[in-house]
PDB file of N, CA and C in Angstrom:
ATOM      1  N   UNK A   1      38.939 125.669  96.766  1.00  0.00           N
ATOM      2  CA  UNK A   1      38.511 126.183  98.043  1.00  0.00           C
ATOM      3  C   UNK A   1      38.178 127.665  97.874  1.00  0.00           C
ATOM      4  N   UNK A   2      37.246 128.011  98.299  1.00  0.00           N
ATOM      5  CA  UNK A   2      36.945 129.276  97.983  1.00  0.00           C
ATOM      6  C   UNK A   2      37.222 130.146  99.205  1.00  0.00           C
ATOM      7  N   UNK A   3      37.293 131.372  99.739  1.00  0.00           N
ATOM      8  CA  UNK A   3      38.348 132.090 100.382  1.00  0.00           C
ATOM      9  C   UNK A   3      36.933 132.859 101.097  1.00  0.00           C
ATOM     10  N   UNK A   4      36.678 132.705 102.179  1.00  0.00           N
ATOM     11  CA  UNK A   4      35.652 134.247 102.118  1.00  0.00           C
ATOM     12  C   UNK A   4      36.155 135.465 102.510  1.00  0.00           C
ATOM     13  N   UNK A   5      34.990 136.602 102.661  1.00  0.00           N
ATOM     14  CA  UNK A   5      35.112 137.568 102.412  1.00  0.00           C
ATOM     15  C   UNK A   5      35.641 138.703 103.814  1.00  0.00           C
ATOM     16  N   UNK A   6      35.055 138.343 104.668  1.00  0.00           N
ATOM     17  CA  UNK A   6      35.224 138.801 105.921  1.00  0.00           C
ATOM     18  C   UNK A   6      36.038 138.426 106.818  1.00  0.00           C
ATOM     19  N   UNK A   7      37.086 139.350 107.252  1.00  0.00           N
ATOM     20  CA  UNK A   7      37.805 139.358 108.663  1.00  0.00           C
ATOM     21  C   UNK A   7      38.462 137.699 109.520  1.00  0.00           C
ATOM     22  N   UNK A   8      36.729 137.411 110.536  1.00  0.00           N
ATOM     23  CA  UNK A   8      36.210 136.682 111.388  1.00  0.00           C
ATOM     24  C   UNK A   8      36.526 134.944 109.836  1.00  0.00           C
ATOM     25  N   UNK A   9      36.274 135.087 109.724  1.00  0.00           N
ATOM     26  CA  UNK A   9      36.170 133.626 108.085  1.00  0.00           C
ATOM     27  C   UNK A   9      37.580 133.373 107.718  1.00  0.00           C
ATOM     28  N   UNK A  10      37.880 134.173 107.895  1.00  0.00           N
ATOM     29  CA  UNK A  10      39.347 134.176 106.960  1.00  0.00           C
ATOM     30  C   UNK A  10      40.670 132.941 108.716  1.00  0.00           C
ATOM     31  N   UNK A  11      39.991 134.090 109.672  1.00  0.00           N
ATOM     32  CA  UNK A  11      40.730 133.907 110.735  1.00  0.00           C
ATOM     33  C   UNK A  11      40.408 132.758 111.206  1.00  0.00           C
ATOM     34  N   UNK A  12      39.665 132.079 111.067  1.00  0.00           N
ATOM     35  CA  UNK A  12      38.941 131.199 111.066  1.00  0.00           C
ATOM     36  C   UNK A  12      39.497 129.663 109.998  1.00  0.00           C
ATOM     37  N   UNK A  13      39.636 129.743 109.221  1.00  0.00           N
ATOM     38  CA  UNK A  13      40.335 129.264 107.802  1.00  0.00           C
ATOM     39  C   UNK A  13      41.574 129.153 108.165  1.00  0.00           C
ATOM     40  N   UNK A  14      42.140 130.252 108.585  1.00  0.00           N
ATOM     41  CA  UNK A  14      43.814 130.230 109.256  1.00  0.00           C
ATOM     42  C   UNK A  14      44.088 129.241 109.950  1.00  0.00           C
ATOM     43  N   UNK A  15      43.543 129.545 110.899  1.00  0.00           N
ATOM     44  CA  UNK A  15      43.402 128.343 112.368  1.00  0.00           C
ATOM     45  C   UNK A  15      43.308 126.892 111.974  1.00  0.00           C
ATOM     46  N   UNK A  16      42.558 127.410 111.274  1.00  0.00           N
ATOM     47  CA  UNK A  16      42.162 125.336 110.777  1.00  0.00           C
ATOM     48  C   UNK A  16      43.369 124.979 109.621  1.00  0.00           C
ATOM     49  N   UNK A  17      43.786 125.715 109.048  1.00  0.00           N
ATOM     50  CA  UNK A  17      45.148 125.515 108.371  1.00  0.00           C
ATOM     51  C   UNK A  17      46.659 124.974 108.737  1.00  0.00           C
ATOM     52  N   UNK A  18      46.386 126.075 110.225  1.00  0.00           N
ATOM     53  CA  UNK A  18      47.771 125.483 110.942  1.00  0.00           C
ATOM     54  C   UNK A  18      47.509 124.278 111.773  1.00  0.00           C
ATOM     55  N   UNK A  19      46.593 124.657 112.617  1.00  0.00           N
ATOM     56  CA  UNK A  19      46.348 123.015 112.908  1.00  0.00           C
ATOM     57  C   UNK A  19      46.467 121.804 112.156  1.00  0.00           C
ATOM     58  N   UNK A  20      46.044 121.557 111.080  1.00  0.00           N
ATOM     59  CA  UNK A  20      46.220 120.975 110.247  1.00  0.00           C
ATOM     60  C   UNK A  20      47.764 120.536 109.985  1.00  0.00           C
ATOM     61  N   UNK A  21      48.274 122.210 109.281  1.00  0.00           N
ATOM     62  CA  UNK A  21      49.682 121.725 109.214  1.00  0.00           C
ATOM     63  C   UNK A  21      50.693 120.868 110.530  1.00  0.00           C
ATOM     64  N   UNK A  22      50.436 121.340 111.611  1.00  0.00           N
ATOM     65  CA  UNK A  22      50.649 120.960 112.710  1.00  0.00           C
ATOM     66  C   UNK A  22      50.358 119.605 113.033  1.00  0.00           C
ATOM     67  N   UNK A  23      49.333 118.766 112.583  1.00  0.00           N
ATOM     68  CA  UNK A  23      49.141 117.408 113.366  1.00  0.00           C
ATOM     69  C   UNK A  23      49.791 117.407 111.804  1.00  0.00           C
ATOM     70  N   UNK A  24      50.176 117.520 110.359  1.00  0.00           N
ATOM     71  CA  UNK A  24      50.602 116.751 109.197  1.00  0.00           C
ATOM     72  C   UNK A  24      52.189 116.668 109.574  1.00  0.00           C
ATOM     73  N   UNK A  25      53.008 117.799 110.290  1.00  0.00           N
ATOM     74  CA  UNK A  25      54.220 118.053 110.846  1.00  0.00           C
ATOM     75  C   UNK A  25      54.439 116.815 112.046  1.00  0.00           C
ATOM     76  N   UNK A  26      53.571 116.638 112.860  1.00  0.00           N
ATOM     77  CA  UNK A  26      53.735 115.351 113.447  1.00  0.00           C
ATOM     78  C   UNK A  26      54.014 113.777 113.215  1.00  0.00           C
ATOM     79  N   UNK A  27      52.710 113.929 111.658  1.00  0.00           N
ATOM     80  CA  UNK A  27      52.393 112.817 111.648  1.00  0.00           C
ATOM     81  C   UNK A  27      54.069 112.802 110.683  1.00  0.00           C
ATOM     82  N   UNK A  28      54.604 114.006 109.628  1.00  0.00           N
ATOM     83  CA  UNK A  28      55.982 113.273 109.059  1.00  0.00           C
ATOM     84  C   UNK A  28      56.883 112.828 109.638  1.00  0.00           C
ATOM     85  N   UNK A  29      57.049 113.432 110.982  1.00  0.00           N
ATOM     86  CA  UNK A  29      58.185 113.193 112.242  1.00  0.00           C
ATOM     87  C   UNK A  29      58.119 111.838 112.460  1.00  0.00           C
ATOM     88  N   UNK A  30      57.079 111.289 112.816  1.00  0.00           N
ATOM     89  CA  UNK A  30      56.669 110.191 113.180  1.00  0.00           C
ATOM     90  C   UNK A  30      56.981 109.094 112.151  1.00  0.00           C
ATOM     91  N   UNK A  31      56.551 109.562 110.771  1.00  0.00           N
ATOM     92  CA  UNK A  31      57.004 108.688 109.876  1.00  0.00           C
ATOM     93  C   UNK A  31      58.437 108.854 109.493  1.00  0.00           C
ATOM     94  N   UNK A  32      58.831 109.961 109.508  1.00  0.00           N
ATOM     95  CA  UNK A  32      60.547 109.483 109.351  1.00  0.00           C
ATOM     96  C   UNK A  32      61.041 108.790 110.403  1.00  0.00           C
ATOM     97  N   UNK A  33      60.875 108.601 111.682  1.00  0.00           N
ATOM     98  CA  UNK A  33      61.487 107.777 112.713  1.00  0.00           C
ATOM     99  C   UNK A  33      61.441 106.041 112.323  1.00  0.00           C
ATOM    100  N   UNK A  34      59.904 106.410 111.812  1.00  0.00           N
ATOM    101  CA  UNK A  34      59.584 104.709 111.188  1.00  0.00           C
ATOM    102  C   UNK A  34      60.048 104.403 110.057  1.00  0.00           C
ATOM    103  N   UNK A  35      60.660 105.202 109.401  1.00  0.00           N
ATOM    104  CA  UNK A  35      61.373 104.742 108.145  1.00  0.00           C
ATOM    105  C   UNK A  35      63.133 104.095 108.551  1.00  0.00           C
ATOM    106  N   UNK A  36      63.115 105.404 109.377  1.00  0.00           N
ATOM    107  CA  UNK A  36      64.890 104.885 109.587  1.00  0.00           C
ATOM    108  C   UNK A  36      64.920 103.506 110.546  1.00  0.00           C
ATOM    109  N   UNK A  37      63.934 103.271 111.323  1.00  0.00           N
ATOM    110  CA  UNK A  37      63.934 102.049 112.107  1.00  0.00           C
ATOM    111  C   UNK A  37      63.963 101.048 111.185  1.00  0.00           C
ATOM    112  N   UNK A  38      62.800 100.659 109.935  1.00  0.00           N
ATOM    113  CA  UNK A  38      62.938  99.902 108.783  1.00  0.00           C
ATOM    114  C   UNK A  38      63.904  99.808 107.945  1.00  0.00           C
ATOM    115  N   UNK A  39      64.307 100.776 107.739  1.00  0.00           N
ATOM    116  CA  UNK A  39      65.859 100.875 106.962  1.00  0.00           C
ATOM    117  C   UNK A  39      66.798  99.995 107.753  1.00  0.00           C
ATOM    118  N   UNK A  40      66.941 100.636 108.993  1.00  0.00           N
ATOM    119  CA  UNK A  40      68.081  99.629 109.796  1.00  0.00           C
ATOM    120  C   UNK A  40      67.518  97.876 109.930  1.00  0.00           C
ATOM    121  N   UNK A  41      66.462  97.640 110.076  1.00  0.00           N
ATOM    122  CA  UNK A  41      65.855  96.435 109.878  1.00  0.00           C
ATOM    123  C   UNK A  41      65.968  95.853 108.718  1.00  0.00           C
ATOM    124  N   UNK A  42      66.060  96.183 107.917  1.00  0.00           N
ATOM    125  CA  UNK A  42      66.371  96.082 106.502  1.00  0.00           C
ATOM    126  C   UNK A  42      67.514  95.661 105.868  1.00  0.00           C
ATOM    127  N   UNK A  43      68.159  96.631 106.576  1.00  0.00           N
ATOM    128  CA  UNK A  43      69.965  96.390 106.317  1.00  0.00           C
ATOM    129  C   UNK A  43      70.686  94.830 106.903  1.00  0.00           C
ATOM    130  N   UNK A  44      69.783  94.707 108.241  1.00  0.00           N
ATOM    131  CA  UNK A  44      70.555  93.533 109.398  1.00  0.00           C
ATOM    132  C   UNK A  44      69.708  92.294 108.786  1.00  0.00           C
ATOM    133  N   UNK A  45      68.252  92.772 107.896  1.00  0.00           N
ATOM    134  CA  UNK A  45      67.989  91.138 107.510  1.00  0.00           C
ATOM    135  C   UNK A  45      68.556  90.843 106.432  1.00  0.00           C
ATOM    136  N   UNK A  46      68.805  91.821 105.535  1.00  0.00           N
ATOM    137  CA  UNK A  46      69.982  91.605 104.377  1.00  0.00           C
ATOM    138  C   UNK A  46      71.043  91.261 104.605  1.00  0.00           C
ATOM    139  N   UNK A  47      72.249  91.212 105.779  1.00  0.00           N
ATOM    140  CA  UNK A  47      73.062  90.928 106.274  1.00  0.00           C
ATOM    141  C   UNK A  47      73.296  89.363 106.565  1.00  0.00           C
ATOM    142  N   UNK A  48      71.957  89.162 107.401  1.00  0.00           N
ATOM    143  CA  UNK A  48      71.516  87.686 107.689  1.00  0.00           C
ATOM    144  C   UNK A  48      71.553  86.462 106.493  1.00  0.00           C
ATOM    145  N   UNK A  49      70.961  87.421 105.550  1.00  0.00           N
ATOM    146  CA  UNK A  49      70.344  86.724 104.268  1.00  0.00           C
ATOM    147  C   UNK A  49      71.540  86.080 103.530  1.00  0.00           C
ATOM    148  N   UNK A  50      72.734  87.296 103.313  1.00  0.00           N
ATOM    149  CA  UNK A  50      74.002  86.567 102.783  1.00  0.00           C
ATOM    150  C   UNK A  50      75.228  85.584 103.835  1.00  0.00           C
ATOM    151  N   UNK A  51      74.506  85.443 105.273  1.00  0.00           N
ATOM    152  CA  UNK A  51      75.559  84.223 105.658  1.00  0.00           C
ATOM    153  C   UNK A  51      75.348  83.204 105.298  1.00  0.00           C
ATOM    154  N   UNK A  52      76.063  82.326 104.714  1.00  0.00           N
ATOM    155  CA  UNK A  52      76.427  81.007 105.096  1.00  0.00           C
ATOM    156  C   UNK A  52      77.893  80.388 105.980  1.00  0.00           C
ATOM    157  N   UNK A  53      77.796  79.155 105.611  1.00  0.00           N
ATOM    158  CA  UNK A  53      78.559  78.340 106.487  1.00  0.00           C
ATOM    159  C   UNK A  53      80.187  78.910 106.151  1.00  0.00           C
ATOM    160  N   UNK A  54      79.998  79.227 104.951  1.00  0.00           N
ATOM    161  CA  UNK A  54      81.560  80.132 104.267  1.00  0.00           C
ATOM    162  C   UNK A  54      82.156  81.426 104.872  1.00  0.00           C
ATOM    163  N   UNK A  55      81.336  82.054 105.242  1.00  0.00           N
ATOM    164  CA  UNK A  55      81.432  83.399 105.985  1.00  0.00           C
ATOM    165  C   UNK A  55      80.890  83.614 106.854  1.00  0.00           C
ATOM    166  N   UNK A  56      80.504  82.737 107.867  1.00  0.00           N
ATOM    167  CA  UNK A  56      80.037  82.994 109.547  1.00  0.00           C
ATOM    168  C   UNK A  56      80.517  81.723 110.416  1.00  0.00           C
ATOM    169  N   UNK A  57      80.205  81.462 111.382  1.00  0.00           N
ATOM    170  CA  UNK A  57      80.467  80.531 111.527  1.00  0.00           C
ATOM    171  C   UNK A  57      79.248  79.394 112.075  1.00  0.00           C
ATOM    172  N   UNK A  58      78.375  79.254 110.858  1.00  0.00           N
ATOM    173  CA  UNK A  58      77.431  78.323 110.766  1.00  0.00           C
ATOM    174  C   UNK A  58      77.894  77.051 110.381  1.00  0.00           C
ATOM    175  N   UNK A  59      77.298  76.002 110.984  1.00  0.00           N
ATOM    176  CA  UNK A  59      77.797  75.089 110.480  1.00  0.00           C
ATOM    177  C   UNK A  59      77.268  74.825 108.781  1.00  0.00           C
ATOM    178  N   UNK A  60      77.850  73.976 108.406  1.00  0.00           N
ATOM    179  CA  UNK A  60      77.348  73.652 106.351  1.00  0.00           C
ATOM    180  C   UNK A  60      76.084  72.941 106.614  1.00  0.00           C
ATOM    181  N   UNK A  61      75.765  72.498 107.679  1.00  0.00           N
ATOM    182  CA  UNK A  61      74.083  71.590 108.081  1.00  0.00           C
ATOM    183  C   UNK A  61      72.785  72.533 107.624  1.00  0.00           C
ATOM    184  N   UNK A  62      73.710  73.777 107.929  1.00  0.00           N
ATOM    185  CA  UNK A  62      72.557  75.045 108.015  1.00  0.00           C
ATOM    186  C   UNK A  62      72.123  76.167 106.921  1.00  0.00           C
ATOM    187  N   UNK A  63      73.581  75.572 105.978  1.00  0.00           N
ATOM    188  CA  UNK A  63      73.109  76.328 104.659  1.00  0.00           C
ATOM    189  C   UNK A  63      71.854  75.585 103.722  1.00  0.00           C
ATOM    190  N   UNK A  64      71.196  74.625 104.285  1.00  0.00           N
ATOM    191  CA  UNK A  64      69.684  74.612 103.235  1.00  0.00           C
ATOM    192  C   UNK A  64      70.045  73.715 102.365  1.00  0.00           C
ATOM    193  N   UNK A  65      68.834  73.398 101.018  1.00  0.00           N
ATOM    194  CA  UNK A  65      69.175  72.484 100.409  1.00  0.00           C
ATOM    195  C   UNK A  65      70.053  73.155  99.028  1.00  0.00           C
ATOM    196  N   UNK A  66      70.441  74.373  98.574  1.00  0.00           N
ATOM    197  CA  UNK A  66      70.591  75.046  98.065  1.00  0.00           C
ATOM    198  C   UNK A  66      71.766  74.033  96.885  1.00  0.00           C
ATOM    199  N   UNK A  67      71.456  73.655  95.854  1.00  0.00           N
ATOM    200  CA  UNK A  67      72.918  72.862  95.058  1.00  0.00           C
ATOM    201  C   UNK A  67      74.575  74.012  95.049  1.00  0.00           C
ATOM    202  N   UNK A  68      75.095  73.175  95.731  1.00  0.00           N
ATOM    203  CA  UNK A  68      76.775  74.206  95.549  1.00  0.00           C
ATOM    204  C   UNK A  68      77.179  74.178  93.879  1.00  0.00           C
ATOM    205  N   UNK A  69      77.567  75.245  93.556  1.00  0.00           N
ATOM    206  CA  UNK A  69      77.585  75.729  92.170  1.00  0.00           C
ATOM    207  C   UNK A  69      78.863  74.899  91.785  1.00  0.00           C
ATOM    208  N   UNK A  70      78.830  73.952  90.534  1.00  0.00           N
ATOM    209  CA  UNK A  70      79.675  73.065  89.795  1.00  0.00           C
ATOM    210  C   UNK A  70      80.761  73.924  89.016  1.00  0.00           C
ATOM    211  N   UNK A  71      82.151  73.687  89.414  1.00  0.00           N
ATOM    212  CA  UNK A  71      82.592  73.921  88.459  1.00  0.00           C
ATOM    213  C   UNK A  71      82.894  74.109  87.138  1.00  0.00           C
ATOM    214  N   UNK A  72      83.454  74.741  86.559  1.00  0.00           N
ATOM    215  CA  UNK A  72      83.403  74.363  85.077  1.00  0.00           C
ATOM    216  C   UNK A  72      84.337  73.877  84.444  1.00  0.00           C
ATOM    217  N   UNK A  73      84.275  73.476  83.729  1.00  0.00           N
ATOM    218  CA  UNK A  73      84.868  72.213  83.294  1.00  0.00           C
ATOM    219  C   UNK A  73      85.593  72.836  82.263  1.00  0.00           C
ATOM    220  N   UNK A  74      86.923  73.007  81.790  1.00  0.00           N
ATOM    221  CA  UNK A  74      88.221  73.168  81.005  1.00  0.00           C
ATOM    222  C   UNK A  74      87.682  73.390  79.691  1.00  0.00           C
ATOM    223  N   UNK A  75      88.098  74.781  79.054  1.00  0.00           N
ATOM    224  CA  UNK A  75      87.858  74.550  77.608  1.00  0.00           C
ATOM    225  C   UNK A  75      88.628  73.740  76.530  1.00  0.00           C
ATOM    226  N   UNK A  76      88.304  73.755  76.075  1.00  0.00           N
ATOM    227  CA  UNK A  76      89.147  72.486  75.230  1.00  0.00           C
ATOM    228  C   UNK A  76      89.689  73.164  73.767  1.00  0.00           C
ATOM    229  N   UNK A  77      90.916  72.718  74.185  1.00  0.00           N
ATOM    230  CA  UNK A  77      91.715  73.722  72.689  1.00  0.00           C
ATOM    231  C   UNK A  77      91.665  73.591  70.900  1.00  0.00           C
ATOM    232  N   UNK A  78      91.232  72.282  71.201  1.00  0.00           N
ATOM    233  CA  UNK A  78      90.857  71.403  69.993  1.00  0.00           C
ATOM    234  C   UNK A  78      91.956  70.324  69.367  1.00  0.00           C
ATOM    235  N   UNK A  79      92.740  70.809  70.467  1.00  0.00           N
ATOM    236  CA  UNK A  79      94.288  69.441  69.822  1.00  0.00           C
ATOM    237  C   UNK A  79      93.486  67.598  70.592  1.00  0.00           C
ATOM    238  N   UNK A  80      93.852  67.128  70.110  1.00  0.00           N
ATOM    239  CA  UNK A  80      94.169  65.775  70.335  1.00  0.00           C
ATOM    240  C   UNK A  80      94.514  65.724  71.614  1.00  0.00           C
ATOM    241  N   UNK A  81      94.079  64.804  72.851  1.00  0.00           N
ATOM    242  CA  UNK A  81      94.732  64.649  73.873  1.00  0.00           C
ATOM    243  C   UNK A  81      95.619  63.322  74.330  1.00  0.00           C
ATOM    244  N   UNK A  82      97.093  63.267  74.484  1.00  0.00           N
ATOM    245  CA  UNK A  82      97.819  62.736  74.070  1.00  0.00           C
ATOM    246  C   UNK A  82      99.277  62.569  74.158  1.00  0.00           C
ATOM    247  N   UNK A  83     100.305  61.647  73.734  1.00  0.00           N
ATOM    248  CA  UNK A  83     101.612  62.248  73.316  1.00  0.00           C
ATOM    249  C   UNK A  83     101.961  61.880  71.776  1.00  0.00           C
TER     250      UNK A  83
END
């Protein structure tokens, strides 16, 4: 950007600077309000996301087709099983 030389140009340049800064000062205000609204939206669908029927009180109809995780099955010591 080149700067001019005179007084009237300069003052001129100013003006349009702060204005500028001024609607960019708005527009961040504006976007931080919309961030923290998403954040909190964010948080309560993540919240949602980890109930099931185990920790709310949904019924088990409503946890989905999701397979319930199988136990595991005993390691085995290597003896003979027996008396």
């Amino acid at each position: 950007m080149k700067l001019p030389n005179d007084i009237a140009s300069l003052h001129t340049v100013l003006t349009e600077c702060l204005t500028r800064l001024s609607a960019l000062e708005l527009e961040n205000t504006a976007l931080k309000s919309e961030n923290d609204a998403l954040k909190l939206e964010n948080a309560e669908l993540r919240r949602r996301l980890g109930l099931n029927s185990k920790n709310s009180s949904k019924p088990p109809s409503s946890d989905g087709y999701k397979k319930k995780p199988v136990p595991a099955l005993p390691k085995t010591s290597g003896k003979k099983q027996g008396g």
